[in-house]
C-alpha atoms as a PDB file:
ATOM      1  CA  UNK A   1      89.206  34.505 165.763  1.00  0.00           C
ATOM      2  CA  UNK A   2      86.983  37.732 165.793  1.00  0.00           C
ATOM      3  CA  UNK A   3      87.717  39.217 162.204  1.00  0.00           C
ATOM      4  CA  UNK A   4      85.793  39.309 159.914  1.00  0.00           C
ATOM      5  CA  UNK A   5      86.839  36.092 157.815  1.00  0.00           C
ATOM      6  CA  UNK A   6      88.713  34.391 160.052  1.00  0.00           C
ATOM      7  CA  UNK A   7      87.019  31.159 160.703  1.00  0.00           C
ATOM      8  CA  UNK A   8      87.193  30.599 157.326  1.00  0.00           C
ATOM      9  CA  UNK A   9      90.854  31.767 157.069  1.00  0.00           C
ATOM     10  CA  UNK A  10      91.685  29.174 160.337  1.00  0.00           C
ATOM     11  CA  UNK A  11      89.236  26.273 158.889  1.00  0.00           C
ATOM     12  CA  UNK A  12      91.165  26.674 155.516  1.00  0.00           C
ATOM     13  CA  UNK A  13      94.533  26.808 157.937  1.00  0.00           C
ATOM     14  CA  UNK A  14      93.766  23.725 159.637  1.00  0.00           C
ATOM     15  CA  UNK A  15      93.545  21.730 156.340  1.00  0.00           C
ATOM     16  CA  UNK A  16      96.760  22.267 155.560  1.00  0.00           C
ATOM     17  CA  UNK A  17      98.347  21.884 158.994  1.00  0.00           C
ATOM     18  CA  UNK A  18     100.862  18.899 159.245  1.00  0.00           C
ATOM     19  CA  UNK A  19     100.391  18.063 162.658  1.00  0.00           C
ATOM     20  CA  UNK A  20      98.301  15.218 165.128  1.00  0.00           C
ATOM     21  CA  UNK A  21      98.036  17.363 167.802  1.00  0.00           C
ATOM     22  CA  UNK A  22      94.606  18.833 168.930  1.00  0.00           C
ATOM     23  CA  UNK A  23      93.430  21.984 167.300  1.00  0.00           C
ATOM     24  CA  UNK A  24      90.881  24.312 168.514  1.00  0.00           C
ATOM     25  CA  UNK A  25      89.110  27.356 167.266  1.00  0.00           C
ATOM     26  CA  UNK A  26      87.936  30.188 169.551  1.00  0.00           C
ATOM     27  CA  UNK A  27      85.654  33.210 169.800  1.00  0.00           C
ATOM     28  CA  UNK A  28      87.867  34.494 172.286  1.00  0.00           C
ATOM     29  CA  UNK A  29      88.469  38.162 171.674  1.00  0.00           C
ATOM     30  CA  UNK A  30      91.613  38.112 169.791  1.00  0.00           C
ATOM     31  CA  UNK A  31      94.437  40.049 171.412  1.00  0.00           C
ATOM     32  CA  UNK A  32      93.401  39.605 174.800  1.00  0.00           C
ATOM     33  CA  UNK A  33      92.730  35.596 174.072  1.00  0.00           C
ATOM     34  CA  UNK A  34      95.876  34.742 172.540  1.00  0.00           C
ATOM     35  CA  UNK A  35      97.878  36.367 175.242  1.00  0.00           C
ATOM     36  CA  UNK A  36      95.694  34.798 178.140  1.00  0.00           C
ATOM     37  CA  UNK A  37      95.841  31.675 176.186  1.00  0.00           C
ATOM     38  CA  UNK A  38      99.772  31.786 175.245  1.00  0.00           C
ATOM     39  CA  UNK A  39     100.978  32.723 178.853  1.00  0.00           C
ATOM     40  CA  UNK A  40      98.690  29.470 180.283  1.00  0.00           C
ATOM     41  CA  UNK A  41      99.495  26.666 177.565  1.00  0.00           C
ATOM     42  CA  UNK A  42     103.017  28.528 178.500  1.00  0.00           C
ATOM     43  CA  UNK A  43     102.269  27.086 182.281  1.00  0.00           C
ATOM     44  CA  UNK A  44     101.609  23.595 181.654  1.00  0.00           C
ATOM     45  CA  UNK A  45      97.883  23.957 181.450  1.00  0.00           C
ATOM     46  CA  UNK A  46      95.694  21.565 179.759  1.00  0.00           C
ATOM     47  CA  UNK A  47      93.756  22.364 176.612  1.00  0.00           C
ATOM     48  CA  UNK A  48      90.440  23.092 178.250  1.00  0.00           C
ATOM     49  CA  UNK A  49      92.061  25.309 181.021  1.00  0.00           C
ATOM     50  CA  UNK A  50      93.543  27.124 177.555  1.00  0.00           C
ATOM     51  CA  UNK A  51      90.300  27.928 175.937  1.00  0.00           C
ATOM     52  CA  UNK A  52      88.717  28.091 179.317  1.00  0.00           C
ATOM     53  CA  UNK A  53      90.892  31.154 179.670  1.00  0.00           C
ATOM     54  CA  UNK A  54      91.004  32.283 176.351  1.00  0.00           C
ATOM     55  CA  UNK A  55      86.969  32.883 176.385  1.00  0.00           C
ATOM     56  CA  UNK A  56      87.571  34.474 180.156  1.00  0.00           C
ATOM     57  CA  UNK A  57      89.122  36.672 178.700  1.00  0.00           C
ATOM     58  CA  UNK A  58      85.753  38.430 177.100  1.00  0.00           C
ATOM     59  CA  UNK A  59      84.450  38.929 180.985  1.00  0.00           C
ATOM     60  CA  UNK A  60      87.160  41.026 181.475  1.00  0.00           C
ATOM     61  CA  UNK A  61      86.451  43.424 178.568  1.00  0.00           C
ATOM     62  CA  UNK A  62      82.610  43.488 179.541  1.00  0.00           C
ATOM     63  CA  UNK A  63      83.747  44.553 182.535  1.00  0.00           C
ATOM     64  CA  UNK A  64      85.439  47.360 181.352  1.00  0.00           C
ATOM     65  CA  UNK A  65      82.353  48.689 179.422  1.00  0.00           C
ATOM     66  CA  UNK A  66      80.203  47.440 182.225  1.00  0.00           C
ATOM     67  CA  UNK A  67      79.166  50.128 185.407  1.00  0.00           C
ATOM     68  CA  UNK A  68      81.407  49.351 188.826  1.00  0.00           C
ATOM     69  CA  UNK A  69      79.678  46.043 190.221  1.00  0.00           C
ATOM     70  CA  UNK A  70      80.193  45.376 194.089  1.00  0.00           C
ATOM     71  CA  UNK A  71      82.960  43.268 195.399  1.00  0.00           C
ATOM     72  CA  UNK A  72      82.177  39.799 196.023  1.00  0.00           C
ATOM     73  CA  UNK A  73      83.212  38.714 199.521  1.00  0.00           C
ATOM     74  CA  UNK A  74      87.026  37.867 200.101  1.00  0.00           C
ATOM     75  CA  UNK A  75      88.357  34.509 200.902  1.00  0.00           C
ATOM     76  CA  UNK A  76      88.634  34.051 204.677  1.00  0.00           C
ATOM     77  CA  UNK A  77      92.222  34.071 205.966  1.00  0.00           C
ATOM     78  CA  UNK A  78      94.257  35.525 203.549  1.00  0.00           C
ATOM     79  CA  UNK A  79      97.288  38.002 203.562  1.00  0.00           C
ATOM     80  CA  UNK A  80      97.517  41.428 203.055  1.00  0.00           C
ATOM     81  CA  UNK A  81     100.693  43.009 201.275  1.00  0.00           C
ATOM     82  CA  UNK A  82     101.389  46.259 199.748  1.00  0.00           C
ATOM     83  CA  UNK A  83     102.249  46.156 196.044  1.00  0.00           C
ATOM     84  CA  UNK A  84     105.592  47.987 195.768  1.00  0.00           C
ATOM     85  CA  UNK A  85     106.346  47.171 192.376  1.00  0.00           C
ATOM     86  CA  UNK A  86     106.015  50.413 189.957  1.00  0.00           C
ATOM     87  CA  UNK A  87     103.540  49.166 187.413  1.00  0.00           C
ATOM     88  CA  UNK A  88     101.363  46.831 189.639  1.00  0.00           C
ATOM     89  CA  UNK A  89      99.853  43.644 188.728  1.00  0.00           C
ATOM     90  CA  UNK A  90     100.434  44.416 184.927  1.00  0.00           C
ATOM     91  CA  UNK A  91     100.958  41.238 182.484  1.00  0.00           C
ATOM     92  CA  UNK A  92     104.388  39.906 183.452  1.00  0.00           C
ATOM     93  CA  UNK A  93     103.102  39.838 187.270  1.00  0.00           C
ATOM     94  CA  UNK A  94     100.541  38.318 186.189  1.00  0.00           C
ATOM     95  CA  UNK A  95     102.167  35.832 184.202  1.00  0.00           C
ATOM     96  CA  UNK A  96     104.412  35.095 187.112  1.00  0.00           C
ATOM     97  CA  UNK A  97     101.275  34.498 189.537  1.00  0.00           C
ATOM     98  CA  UNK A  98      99.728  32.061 187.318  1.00  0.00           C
ATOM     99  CA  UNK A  99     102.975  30.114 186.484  1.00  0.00           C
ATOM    100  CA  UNK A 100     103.411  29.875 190.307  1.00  0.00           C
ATOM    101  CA  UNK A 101     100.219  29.084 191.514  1.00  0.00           C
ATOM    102  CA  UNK A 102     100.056  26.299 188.639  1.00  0.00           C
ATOM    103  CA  UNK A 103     102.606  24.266 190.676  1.00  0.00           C
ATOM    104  CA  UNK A 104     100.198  23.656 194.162  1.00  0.00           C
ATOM    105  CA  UNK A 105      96.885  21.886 194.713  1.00  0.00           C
ATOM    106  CA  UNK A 106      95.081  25.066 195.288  1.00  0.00           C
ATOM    107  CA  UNK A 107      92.695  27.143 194.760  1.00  0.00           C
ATOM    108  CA  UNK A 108      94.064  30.833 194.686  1.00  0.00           C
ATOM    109  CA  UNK A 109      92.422  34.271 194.572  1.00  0.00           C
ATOM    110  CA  UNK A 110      93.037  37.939 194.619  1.00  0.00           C
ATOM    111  CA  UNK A 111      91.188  40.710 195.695  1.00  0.00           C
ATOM    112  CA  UNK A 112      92.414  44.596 195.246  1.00  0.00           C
ATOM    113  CA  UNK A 113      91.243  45.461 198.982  1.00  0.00           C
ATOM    114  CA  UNK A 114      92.375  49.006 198.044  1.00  0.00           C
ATOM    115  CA  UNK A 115      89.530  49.344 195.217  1.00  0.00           C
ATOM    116  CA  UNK A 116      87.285  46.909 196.169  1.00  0.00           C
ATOM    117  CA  UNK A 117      87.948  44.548 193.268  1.00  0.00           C
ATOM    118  CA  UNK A 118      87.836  41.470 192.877  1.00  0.00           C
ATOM    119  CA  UNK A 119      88.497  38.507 194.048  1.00  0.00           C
ATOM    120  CA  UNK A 120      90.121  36.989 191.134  1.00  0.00           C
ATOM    121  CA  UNK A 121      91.297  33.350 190.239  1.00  0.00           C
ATOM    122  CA  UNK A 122      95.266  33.957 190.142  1.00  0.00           C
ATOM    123  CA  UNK A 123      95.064  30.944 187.772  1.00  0.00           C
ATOM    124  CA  UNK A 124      93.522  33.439 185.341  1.00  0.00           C
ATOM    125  CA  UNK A 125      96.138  36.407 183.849  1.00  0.00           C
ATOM    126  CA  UNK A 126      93.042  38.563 182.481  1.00  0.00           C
ATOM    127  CA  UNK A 127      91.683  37.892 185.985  1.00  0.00           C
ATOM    128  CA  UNK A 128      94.576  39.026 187.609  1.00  0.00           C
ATOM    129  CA  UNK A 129      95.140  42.409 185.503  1.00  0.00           C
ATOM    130  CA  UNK A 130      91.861  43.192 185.502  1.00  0.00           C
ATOM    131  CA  UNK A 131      92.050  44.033 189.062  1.00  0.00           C
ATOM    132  CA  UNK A 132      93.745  47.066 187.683  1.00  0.00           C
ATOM    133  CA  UNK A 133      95.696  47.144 191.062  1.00  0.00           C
ATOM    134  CA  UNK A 134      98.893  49.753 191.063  1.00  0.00           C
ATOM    135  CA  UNK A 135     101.738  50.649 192.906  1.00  0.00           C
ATOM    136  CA  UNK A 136     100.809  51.382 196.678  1.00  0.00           C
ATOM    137  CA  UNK A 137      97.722  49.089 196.273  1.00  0.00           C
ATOM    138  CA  UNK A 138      97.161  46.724 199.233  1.00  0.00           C
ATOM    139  CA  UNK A 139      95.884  42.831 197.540  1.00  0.00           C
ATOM    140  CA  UNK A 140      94.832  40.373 200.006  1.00  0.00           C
ATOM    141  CA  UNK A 141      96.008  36.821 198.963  1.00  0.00           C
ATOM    142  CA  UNK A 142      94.006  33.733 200.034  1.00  0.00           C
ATOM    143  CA  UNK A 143      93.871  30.042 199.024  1.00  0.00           C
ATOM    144  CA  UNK A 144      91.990  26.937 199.432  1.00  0.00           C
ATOM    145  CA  UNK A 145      93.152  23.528 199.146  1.00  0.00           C
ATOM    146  CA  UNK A 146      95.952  20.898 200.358  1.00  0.00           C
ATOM    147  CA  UNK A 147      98.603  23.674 199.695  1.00  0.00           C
ATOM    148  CA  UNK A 148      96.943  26.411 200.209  1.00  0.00           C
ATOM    149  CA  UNK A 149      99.711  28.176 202.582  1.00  0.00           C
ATOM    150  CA  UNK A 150     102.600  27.237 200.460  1.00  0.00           C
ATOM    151  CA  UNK A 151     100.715  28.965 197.579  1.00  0.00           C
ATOM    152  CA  UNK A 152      99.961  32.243 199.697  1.00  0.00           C
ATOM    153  CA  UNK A 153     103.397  32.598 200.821  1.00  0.00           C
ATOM    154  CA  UNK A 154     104.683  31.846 197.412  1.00  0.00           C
ATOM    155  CA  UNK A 155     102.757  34.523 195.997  1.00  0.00           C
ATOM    156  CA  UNK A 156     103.401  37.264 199.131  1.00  0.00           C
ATOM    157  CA  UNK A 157     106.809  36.558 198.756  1.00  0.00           C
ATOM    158  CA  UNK A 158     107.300  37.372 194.912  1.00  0.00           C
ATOM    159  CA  UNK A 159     105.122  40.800 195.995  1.00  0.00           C
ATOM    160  CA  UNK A 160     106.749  42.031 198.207  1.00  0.00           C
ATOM    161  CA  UNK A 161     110.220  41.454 195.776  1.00  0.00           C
ATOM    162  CA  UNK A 162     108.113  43.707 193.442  1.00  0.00           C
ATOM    163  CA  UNK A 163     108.067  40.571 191.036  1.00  0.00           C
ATOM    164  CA  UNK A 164     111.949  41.324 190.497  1.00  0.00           C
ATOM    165  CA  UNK A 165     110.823  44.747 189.344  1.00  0.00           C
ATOM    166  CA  UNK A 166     112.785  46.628 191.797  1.00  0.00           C
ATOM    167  CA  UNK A 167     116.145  48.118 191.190  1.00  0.00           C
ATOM    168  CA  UNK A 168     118.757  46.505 193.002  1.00  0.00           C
END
């Protein structure tokens, strides 16, 4: 809730809500919160890994009104693919690489090596999109963790189908 009465518009909300489950309120910005926190809850992911991502998803605006920072360092390993897909790594891309990478025990991340950006947690859909990576773009992908491999490859694979983008 960021409009001007809305915690007092949810709090009133809340009272009348017939259910048991666990309710939050959030400062997250408000479009790009409910998406990031829709397409995760969407996933499977816990409550706190919601409104984890939900408030995430205010570093991605500041970083659109914030000057060019320098790109962290990449993973080590990793794999390099072209994005052939017409749009890039726009939302349902996105959406698809944090669904996926939900399913393994590890720790993902994305870097735009054409721009520089990045890395970014591909558990993360603001994360993701805010690479801002296109069509012709080259992302390195590179994991961490028990199933780390299986996780790159997943992800290479769906990339360079264009995340079923492409005409057939």
């Amino acid at each position: 809730m960021d409009l001007g009465s809305a915690v007092l518009s949810a709090t009133m909300a809340l009272e009348f809500a017939a259910t048991t489950a666990e309710v939050r309120l959030s400062d997250a910005p408000f479009v790009e919160g409910i998406i990031a926190a829709v397409v995760l809850a969407a996933a499977g992911a816990s409550l706190d890994e919601v409104e984890r991502e939900a408030h995430g998803a205010m570093d991605a605006k500041r970083g659109q009104l914030a000057p060019p920072a320098a790109a962290g360092p990449s993973a080590a390993g990793g794999v390099d693919v072209t994005l052939v897909n017409p749009d890039g790594l726009h939302s349902r891309p996105a959406a698809t690489i944090v669904k996926t990478v939900s399913g393994f025990d590890a720790t993902v991340t994305i870097v735009d090596v054409t721009s520089g950006k990045g890395p970014a947690a591909a558990n993360s859909l603001i994360a993701i999109m805010s690479l801002g990576a296109k069509e012709g773009d080259v992302i390195r992908i590179a994991a961490t963790g028990p199933q780390a491999a299986d996780a790159v490859e997943a992800i290479r694979v769906m990339a360079v189908d264009g995340f079923g983008e492409l005409a057939g």
